[in-house]
C-alpha atoms as a PDB file:
ATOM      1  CA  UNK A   1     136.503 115.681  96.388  1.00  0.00           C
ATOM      2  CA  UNK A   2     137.917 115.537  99.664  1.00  0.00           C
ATOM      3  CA  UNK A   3     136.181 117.381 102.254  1.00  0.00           C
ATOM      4  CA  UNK A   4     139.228 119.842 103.076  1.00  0.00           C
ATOM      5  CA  UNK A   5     139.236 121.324  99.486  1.00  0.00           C
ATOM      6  CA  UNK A   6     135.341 122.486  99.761  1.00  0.00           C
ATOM      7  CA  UNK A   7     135.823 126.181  99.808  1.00  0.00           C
ATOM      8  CA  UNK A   8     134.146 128.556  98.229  1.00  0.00           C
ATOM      9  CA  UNK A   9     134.980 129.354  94.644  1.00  0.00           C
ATOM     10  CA  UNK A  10     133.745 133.155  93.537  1.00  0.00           C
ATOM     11  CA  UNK A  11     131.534 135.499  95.656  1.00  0.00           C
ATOM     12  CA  UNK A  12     128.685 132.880  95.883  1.00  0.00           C
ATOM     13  CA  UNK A  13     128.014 129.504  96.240  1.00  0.00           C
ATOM     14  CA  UNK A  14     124.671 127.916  95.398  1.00  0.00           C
ATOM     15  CA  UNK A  15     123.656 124.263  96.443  1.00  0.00           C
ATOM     16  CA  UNK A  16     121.084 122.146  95.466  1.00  0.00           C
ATOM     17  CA  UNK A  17     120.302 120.025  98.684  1.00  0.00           C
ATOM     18  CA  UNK A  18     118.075 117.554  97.197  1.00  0.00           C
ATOM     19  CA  UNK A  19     121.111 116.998  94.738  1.00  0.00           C
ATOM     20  CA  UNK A  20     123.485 116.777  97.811  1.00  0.00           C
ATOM     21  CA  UNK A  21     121.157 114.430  99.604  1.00  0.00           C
ATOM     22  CA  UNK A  22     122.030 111.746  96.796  1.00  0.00           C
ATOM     23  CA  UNK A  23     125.503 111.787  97.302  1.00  0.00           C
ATOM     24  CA  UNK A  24     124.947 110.296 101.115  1.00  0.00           C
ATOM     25  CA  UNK A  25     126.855 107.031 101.507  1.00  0.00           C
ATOM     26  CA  UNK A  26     123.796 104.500 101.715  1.00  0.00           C
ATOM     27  CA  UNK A  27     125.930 101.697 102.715  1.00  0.00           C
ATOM     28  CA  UNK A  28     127.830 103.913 105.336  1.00  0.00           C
ATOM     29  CA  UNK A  29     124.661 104.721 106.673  1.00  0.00           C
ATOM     30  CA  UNK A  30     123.025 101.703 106.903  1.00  0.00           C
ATOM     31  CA  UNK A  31     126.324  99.992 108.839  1.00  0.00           C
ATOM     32  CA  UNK A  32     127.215 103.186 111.284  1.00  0.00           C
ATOM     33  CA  UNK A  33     123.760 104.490 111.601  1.00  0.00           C
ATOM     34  CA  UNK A  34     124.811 108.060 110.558  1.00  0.00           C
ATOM     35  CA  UNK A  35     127.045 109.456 108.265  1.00  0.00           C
ATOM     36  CA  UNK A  36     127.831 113.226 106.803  1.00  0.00           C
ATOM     37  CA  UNK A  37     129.266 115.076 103.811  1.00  0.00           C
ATOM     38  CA  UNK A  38     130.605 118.261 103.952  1.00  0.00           C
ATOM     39  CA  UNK A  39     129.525 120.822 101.511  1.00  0.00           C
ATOM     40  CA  UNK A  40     131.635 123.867 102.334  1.00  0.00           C
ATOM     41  CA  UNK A  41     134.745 124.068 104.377  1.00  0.00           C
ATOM     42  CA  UNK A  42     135.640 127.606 103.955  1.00  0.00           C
ATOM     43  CA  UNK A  43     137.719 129.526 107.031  1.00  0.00           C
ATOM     44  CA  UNK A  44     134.903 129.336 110.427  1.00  0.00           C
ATOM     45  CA  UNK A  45     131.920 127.766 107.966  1.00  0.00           C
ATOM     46  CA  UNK A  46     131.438 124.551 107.830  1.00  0.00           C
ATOM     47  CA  UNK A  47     128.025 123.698 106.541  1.00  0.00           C
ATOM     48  CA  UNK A  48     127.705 119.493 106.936  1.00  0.00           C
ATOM     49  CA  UNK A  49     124.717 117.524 105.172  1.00  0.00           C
ATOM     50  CA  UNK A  50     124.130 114.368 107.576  1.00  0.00           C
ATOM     51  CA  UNK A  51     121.738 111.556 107.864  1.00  0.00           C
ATOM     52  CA  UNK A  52     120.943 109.152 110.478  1.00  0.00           C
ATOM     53  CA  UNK A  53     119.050 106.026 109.706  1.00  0.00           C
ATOM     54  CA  UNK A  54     116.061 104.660 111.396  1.00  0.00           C
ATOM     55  CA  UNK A  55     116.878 104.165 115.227  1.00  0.00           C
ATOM     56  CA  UNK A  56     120.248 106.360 114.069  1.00  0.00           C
ATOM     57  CA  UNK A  57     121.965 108.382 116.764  1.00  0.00           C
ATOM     58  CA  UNK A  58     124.334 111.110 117.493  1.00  0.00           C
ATOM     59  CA  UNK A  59     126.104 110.924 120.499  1.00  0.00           C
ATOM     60  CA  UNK A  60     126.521 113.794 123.186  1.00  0.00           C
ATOM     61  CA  UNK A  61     128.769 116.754 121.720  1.00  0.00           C
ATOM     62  CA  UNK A  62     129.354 119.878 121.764  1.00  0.00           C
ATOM     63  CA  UNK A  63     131.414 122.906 119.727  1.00  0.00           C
ATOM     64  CA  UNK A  64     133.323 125.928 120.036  1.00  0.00           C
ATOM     65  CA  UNK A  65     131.424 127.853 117.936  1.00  0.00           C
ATOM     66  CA  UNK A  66     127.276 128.030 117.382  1.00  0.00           C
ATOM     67  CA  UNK A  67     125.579 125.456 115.638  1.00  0.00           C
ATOM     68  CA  UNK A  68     122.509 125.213 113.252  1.00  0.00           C
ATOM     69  CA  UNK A  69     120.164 122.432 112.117  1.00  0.00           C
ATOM     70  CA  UNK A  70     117.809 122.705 109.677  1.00  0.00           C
ATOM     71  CA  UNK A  71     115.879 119.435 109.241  1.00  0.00           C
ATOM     72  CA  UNK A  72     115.538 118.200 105.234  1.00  0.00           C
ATOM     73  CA  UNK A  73     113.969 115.460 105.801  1.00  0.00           C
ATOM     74  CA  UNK A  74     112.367 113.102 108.166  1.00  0.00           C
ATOM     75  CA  UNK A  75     112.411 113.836 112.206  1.00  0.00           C
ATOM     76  CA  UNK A  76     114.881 113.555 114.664  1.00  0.00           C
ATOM     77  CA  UNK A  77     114.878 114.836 118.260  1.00  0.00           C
ATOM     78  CA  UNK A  78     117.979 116.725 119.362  1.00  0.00           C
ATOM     79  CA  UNK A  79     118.163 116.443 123.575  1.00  0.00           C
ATOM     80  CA  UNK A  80     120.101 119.795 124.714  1.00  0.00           C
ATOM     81  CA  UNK A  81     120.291 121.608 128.041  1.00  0.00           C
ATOM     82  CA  UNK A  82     117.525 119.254 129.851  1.00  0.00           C
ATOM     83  CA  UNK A  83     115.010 119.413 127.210  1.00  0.00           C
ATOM     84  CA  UNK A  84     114.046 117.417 124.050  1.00  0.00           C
ATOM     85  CA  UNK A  85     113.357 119.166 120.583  1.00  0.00           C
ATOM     86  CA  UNK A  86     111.430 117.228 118.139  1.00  0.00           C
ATOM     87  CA  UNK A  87     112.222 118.399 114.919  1.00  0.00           C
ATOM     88  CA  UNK A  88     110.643 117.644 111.262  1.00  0.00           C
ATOM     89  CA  UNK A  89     111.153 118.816 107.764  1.00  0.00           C
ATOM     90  CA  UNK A  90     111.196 122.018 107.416  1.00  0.00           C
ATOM     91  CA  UNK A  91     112.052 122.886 111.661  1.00  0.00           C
ATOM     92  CA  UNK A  92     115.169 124.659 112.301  1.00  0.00           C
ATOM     93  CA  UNK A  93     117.278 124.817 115.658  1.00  0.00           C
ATOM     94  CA  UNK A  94     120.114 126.566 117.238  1.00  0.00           C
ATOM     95  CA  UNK A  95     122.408 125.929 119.873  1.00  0.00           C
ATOM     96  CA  UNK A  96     124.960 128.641 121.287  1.00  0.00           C
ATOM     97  CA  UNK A  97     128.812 127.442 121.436  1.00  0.00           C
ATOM     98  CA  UNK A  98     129.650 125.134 123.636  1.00  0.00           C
ATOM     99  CA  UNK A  99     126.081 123.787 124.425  1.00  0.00           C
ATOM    100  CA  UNK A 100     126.384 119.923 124.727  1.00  0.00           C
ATOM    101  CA  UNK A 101     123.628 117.946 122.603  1.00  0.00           C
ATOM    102  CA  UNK A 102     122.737 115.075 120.726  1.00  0.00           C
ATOM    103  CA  UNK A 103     120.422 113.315 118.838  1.00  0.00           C
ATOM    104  CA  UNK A 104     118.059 110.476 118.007  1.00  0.00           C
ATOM    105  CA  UNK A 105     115.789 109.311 115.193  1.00  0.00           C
ATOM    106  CA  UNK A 106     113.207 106.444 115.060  1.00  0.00           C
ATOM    107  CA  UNK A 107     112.124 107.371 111.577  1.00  0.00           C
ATOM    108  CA  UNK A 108     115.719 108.169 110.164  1.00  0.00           C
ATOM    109  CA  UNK A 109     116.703 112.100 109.077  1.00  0.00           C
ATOM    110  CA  UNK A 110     118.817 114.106 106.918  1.00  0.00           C
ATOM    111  CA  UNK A 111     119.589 117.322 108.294  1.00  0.00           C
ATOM    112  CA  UNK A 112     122.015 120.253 107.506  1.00  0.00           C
ATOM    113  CA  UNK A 113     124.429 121.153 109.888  1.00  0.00           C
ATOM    114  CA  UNK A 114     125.825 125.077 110.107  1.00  0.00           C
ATOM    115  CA  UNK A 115     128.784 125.887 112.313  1.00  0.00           C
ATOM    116  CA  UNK A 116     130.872 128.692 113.008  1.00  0.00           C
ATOM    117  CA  UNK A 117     134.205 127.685 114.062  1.00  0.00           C
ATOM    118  CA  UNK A 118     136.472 129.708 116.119  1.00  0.00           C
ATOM    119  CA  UNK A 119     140.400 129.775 115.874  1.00  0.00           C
ATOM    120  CA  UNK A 120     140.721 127.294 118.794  1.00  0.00           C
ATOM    121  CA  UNK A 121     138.735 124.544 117.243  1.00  0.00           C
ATOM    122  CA  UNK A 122     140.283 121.467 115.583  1.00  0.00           C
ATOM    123  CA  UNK A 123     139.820 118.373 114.475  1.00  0.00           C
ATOM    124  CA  UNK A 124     136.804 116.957 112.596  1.00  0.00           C
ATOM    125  CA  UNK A 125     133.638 117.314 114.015  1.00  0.00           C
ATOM    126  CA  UNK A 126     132.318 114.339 113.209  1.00  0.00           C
ATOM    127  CA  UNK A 127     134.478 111.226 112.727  1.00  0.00           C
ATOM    128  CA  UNK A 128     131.595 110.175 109.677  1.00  0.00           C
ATOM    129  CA  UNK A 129     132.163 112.906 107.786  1.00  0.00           C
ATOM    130  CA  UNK A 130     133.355 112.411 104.432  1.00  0.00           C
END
């Protein structure tokens, strides 16, 4: 299913993460170092499950609308604003729109990525994202 047809059916959605987590590209993410798979594209929300492998990174970024990472596994440490946040399973951070950030990790990661978009974003976020 391509990623611009992953709206919301009905009044509520429920995903299994650990499910999603097996439907990461392994042989994406082993060549690129990251990759992503969107789980809902629906209006502002786009909620992104991505990995990066060992040594992975995400370079500097940023979006129109706020953003939200909640770690599923693994660490990874997300450099924003002048400071570093080291993140593990379980940790969840969030940025404010606009707020340029990336991200490293030596262990490798899969984290899910919230973001509210606003009417003047476009584009992918994320040229990995399948």
């Amino acid at each position: 299913m391509s990623s611009m047809h992953r709206t919301i059916d009905g009044e509520v959605l429920v995903r299994h993460l650990s499910q999603d987590e097996l439907m990461i590209d392994r042989e994406l993410l082993a060549q690129r170092g990251r990759t992503a798979r969107t789980i809902v594209k629906e209006g502002p929300v786009r909620l992104v499950l991505m990995a990066l492998s060992p040594g992975g990174d995400l370079p500097i970024h940023s979006t129109d609308g706020p953003v939200t990472i909640h770690v599923t596994d693994g660490e990874v440490v997300f450099r924003a604003v002048g400071d570093e946040y080291h993140l593990v399973t379980g940790d969840v951070l969030v940025f404010a729109a606009g707020v340029e950030h990336s991200a490293t990790s030596a262990p490798g990661c899969v984290f899910l990525l919230t973001v509210m978009r606003t009417e003047s974003s476009s584009g992918s976020m994320d040229p990995n994202q399948s």
